[in-house]
N, C-alpha and C. Protein backbone atom coordinates (compact mmCIF):
# COMPACT_ATOMS: atom_id res chain seq x y z
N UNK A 1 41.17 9.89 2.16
CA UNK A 1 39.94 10.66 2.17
C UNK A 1 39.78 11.36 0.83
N UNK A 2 38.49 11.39 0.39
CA UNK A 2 37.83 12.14 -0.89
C UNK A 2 38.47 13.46 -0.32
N UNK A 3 39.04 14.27 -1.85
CA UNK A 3 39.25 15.42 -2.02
C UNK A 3 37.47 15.82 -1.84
N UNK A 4 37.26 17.47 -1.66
CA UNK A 4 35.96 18.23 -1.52
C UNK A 4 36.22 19.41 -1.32
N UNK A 5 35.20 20.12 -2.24
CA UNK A 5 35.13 21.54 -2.54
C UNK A 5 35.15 22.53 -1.50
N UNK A 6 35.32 23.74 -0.92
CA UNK A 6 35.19 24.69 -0.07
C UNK A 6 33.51 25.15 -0.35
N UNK A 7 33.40 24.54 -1.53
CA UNK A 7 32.03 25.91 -1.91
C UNK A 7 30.68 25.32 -1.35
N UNK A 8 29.89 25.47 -0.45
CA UNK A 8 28.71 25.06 0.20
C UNK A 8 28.14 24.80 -0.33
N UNK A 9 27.57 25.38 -1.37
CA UNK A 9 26.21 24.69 -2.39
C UNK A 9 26.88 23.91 -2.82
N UNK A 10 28.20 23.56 -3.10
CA UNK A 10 28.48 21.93 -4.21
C UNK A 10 27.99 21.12 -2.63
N UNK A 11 29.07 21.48 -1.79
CA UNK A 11 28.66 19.98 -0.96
C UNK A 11 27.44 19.74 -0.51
N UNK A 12 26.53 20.68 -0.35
CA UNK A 12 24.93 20.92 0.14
C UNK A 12 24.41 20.07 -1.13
N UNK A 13 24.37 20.58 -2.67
CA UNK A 13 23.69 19.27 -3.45
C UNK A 13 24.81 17.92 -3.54
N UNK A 14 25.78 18.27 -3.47
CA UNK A 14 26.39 16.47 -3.37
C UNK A 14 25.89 15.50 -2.05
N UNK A 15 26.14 16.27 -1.28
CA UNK A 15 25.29 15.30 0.02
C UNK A 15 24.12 14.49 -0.34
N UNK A 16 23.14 15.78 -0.69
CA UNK A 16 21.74 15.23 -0.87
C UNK A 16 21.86 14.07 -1.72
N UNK A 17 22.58 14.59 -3.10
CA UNK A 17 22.32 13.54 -4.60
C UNK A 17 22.92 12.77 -3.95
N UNK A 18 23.97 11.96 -2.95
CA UNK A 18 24.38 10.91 -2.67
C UNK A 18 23.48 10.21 -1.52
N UNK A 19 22.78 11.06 -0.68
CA UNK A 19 21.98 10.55 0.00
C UNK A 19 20.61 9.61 -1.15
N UNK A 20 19.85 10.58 -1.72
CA UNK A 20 19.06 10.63 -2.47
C UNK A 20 19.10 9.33 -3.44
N UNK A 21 20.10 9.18 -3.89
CA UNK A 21 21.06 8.03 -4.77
C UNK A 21 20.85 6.79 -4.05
N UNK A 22 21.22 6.67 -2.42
CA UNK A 22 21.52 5.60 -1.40
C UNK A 22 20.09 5.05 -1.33
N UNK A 23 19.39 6.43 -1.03
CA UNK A 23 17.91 5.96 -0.62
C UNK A 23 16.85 5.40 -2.27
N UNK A 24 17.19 5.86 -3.14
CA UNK A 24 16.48 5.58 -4.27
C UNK A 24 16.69 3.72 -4.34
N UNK A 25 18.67 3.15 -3.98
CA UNK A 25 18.62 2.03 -4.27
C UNK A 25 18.23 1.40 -3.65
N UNK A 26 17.75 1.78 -2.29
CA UNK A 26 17.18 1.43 -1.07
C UNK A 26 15.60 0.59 -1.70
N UNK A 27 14.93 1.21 -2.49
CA UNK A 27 13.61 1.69 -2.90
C UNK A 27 13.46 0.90 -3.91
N UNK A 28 14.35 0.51 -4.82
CA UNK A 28 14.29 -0.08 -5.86
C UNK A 28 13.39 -1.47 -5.78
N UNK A 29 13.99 -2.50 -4.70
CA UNK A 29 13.27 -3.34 -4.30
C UNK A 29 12.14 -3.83 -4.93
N UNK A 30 11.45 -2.17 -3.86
CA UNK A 30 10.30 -2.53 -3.70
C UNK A 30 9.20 -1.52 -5.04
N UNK A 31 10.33 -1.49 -5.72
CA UNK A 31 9.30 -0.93 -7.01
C UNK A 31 9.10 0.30 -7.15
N UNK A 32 9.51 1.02 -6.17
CA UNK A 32 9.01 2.62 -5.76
C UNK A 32 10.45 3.86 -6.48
N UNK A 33 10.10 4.13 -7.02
CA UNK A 33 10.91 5.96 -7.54
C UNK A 33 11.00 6.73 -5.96
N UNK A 34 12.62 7.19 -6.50
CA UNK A 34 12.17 8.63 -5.23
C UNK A 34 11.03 9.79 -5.69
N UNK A 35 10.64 10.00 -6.73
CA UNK A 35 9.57 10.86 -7.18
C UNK A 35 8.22 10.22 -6.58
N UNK A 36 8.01 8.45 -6.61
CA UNK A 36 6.74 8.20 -6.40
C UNK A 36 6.97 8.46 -4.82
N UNK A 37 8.29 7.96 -3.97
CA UNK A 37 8.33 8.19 -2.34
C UNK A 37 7.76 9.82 -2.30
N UNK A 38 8.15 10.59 -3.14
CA UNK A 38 8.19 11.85 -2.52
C UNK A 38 6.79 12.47 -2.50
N UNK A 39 5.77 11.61 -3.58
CA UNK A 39 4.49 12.24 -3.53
C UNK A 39 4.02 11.21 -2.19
N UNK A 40 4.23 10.12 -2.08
CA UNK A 40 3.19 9.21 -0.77
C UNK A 40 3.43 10.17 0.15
N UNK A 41 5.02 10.65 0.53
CA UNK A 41 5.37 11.41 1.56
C UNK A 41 4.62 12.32 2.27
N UNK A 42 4.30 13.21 0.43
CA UNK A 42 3.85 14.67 1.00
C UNK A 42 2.16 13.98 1.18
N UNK A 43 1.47 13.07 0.56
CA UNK A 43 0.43 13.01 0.74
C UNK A 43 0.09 12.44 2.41
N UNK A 44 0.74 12.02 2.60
CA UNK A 44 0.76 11.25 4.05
C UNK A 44 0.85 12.41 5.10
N UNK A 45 1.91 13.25 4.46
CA UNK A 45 2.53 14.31 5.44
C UNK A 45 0.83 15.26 5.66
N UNK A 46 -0.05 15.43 4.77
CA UNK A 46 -0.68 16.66 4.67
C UNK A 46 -2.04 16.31 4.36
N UNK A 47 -2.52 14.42 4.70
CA UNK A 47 -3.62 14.06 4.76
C UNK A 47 -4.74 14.67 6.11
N UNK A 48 -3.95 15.10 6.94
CA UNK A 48 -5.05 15.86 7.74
C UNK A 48 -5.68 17.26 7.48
N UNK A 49 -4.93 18.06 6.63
CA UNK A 49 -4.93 19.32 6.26
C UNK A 49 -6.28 19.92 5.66
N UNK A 50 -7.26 18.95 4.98
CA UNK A 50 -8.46 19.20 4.31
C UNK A 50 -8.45 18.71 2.87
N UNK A 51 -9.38 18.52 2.55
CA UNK A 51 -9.25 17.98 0.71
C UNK A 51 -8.62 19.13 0.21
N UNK A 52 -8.44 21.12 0.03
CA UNK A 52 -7.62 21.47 -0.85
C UNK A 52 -6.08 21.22 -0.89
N UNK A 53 -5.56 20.49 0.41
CA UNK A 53 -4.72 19.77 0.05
C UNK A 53 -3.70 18.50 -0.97
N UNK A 54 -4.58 17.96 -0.65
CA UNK A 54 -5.35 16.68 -1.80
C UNK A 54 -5.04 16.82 -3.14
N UNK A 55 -4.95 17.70 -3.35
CA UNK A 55 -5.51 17.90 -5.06
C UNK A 55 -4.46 17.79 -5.63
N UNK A 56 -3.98 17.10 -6.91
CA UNK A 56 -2.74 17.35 -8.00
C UNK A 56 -2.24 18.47 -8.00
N UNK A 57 -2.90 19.22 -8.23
CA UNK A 57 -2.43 21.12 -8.18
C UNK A 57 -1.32 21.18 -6.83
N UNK A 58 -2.21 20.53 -5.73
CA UNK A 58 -1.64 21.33 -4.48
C UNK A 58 -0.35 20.23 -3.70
N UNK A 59 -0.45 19.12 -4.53
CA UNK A 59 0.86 18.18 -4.45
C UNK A 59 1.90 18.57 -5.44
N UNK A 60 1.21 19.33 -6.50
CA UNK A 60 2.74 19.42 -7.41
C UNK A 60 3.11 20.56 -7.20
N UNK A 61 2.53 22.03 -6.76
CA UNK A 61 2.93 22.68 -5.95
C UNK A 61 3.87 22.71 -4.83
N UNK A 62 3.56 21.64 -3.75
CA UNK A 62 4.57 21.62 -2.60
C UNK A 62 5.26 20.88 -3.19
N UNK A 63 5.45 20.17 -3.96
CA UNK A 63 6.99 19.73 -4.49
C UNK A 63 7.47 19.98 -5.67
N UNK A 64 7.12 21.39 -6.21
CA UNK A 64 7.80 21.68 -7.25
C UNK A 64 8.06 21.29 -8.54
N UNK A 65 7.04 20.78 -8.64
CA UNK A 65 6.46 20.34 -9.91
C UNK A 65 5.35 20.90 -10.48
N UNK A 66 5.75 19.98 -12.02
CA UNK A 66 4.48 20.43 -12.99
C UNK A 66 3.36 19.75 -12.91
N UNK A 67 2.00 19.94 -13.32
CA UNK A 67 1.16 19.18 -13.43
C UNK A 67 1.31 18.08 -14.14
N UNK A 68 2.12 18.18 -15.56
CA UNK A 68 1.96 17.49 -16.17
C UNK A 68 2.55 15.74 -15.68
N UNK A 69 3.60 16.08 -15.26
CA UNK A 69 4.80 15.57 -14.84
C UNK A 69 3.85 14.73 -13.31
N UNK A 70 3.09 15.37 -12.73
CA UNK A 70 2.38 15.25 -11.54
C UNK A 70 1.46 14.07 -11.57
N UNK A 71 0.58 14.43 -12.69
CA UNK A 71 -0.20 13.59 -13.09
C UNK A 71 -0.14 11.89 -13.89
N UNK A 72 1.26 11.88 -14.30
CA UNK A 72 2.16 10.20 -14.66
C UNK A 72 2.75 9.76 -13.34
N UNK A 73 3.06 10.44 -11.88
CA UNK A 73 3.43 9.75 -11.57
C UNK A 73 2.09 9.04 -10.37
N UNK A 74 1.26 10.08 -10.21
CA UNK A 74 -0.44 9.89 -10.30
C UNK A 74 -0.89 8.51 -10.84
N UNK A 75 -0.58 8.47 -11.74
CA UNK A 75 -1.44 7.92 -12.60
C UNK A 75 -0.56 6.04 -11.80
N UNK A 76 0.89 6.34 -12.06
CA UNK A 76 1.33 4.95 -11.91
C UNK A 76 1.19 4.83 -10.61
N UNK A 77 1.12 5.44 -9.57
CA UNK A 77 1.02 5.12 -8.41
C UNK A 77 -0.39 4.50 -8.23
N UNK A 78 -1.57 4.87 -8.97
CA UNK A 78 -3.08 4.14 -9.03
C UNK A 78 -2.79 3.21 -9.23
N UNK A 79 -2.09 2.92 -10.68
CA UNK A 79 -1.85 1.72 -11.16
C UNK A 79 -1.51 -0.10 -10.18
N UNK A 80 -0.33 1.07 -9.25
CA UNK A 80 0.07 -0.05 -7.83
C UNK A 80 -0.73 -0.28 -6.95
N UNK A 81 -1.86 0.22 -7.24
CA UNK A 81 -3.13 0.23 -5.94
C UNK A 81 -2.37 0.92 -4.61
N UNK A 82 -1.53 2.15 -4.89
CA UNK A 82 -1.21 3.10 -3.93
C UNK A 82 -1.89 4.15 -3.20
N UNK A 83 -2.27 4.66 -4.83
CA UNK A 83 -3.18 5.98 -4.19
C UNK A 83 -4.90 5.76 -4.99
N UNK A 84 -5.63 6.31 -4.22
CA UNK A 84 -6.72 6.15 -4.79
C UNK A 84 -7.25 7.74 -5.21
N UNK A 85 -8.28 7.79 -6.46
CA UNK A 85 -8.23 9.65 -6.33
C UNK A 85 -10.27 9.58 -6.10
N UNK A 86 -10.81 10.68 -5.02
CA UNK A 86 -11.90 10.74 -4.93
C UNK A 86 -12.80 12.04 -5.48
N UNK A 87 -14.15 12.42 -5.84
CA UNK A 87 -14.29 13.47 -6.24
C UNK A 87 -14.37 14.67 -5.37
N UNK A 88 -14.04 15.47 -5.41
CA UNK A 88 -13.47 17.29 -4.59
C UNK A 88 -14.91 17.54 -4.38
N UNK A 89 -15.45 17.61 -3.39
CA UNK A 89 -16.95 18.23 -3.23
C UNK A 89 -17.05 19.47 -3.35
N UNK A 90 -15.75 20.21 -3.39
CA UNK A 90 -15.85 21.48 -3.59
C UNK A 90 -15.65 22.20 -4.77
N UNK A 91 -15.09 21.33 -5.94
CA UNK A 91 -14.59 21.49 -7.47
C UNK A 91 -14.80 20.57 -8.39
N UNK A 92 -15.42 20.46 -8.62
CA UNK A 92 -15.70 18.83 -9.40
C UNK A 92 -14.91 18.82 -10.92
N UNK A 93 -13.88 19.57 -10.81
CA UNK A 93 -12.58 19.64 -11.61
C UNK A 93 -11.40 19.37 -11.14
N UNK A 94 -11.56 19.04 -9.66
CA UNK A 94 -10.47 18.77 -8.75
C UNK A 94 -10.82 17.21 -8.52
N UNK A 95 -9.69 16.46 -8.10
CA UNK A 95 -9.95 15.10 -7.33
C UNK A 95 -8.84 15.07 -6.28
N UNK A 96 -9.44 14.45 -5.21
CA UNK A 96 -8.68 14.36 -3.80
C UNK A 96 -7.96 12.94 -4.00
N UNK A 97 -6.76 13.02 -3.73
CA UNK A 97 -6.07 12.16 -3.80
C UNK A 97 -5.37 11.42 -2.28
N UNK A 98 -5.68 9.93 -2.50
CA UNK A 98 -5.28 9.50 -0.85
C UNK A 98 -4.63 8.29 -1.15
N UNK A 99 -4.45 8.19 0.13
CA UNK A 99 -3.27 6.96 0.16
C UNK A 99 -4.11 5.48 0.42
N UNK A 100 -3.35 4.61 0.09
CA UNK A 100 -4.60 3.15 0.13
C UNK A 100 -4.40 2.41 1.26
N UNK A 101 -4.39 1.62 1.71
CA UNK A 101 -3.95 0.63 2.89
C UNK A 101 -2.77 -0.13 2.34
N UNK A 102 -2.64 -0.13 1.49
CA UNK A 102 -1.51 -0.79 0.86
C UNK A 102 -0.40 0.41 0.93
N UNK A 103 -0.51 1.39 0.66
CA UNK A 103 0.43 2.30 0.74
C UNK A 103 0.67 2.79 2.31
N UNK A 104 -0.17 3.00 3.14
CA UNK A 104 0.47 3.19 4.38
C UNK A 104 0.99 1.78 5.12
N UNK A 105 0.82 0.86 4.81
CA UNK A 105 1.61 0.00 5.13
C UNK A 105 3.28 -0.40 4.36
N UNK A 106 2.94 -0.25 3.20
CA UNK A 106 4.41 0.45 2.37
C UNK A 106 5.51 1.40 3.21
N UNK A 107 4.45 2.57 3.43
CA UNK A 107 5.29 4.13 4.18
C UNK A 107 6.43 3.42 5.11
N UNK A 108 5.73 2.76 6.18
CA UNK A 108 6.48 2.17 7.27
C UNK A 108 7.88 1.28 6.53
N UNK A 109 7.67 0.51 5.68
CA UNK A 109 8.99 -0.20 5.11
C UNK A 109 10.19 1.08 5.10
N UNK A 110 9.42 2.04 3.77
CA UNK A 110 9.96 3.01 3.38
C UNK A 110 10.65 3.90 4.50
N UNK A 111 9.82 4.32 5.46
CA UNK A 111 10.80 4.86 6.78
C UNK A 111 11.96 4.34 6.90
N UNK A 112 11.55 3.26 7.35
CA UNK A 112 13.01 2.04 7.61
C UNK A 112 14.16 2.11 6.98
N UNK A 113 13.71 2.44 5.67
CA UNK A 113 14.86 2.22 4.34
C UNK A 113 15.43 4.33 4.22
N UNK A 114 14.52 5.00 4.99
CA UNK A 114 15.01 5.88 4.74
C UNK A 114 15.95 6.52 6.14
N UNK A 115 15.51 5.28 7.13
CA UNK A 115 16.22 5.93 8.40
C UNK A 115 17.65 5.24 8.17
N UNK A 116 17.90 4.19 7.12
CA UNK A 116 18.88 3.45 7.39
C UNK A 116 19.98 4.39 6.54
N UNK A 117 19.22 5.40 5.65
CA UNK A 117 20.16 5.99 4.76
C UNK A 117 20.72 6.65 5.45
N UNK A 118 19.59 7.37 6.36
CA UNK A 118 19.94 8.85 7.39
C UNK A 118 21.17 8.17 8.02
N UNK A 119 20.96 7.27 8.58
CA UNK A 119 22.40 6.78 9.88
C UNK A 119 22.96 6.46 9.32
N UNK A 120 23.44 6.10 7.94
CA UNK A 120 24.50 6.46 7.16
C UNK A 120 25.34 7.22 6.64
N UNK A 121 24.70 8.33 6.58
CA UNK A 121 24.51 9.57 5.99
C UNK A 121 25.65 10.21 6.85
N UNK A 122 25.08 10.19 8.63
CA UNK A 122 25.39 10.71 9.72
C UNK A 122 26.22 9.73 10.97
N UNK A 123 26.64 8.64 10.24
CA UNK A 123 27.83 7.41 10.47
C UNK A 123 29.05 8.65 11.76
N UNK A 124 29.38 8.08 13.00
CA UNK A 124 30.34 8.75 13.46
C UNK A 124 30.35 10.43 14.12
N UNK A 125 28.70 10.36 13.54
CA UNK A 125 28.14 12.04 14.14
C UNK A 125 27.75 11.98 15.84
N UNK A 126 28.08 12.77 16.50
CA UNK A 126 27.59 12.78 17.68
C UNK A 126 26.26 12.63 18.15
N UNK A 127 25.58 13.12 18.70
CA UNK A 127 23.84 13.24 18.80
C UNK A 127 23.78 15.30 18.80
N UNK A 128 24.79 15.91 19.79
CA UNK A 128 24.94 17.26 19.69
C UNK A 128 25.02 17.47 17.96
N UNK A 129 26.24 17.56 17.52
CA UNK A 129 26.35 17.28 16.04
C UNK A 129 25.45 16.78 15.06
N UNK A 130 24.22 16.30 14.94
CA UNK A 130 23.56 15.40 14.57
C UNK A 130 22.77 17.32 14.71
N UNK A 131 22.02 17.45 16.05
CA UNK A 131 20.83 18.82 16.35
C UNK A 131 21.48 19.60 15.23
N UNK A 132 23.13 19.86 15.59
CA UNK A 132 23.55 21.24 14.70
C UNK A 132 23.32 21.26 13.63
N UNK A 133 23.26 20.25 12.75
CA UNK A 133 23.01 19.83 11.16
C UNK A 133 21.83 20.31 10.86
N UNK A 134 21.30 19.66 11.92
CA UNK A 134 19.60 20.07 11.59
C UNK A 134 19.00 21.40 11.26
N UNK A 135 19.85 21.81 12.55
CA UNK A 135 19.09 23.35 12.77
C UNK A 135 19.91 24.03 12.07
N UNK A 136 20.76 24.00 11.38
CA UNK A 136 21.23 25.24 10.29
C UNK A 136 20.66 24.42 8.56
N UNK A 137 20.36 23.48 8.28
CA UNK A 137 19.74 22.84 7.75
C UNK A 137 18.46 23.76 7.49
N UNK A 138 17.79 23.85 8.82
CA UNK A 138 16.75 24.35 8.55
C UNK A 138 16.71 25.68 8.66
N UNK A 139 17.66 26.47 8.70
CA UNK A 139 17.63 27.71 9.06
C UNK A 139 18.24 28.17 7.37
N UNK A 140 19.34 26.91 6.38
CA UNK A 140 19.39 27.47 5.36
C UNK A 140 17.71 27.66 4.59
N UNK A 141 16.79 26.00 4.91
CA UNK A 141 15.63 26.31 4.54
C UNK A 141 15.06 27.12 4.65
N UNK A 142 15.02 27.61 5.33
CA UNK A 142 13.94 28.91 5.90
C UNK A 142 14.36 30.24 5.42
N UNK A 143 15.60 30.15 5.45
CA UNK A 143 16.09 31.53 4.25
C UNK A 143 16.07 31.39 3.04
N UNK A 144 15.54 30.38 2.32
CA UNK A 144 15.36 30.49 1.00
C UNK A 144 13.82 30.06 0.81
N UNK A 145 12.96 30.02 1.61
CA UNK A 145 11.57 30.33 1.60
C UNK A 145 11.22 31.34 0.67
């Protein structure tokens, strides 16, 4: 067995970057960055929400990004006939950004490839064990809100 640290935040980002790592080669395939998965994600995740959702601003926002940075991976995801961007009826300095038919049919691959990481990830975990992860998971999330 791998030697491993006592200290929580190493193993909290080593997990991820090895998850993250698994699932990126997962992805490769099919042409896709974990940066481009992570914008279809959130756009998919938050297409019901209203167009100020939509917007570059309010995608590089929920994921912690820059605009600048926001807007190349924008740009290449058009390029794949992923996302399409429409004009903001409410800002006509804004554009609403959506997903294409080509990309929600993508998402579904992408699940697949990301559930296969998860049950990897969690190889030998119980289903009890499996909840507990979760919910302190999300309870570290929620304390660093």
């Amino acid at each position: 067995m791998k030697q491993h640290t006592d200290s929580l935040g190493f193993l909290l980002n080593n997990a991820a970057r090895l998850a993250k790592t698994d699932f990126a080669n997962r992805m490769e395939q099919l042409g896709i960055t974990f940066s481009q998965y992570m914008v279809l994600k959130d756009i998919s995740i938050n297409s019901g929400g209203g167009e100020d959702n939509l917007t570059l601003a309010a995608i590089a926002k929920r994921l912690n990004s820059n605009r600048p940075n926001m807007t190349g991976i924008i740009d290449r995801l058009e390029k794949q006939d992923l996302i399409k961007r429409a004009h903001n009826s409410r800002d006509r300095r804004a554009q609403i950004i959506t997903l294409t038919d080509k990309a929600s049919s993508l998402m579904e691959e992408l699940q697949i490839m990301s559930n296969e990481t998860t049950s990897k990830a969690l190889e030998g975990f119980q289903e009890s064990e499996v909840a507990l992860v979760k919910e302190y998971l999300i309870r570290i999330i929620n304390n660093l809100l």
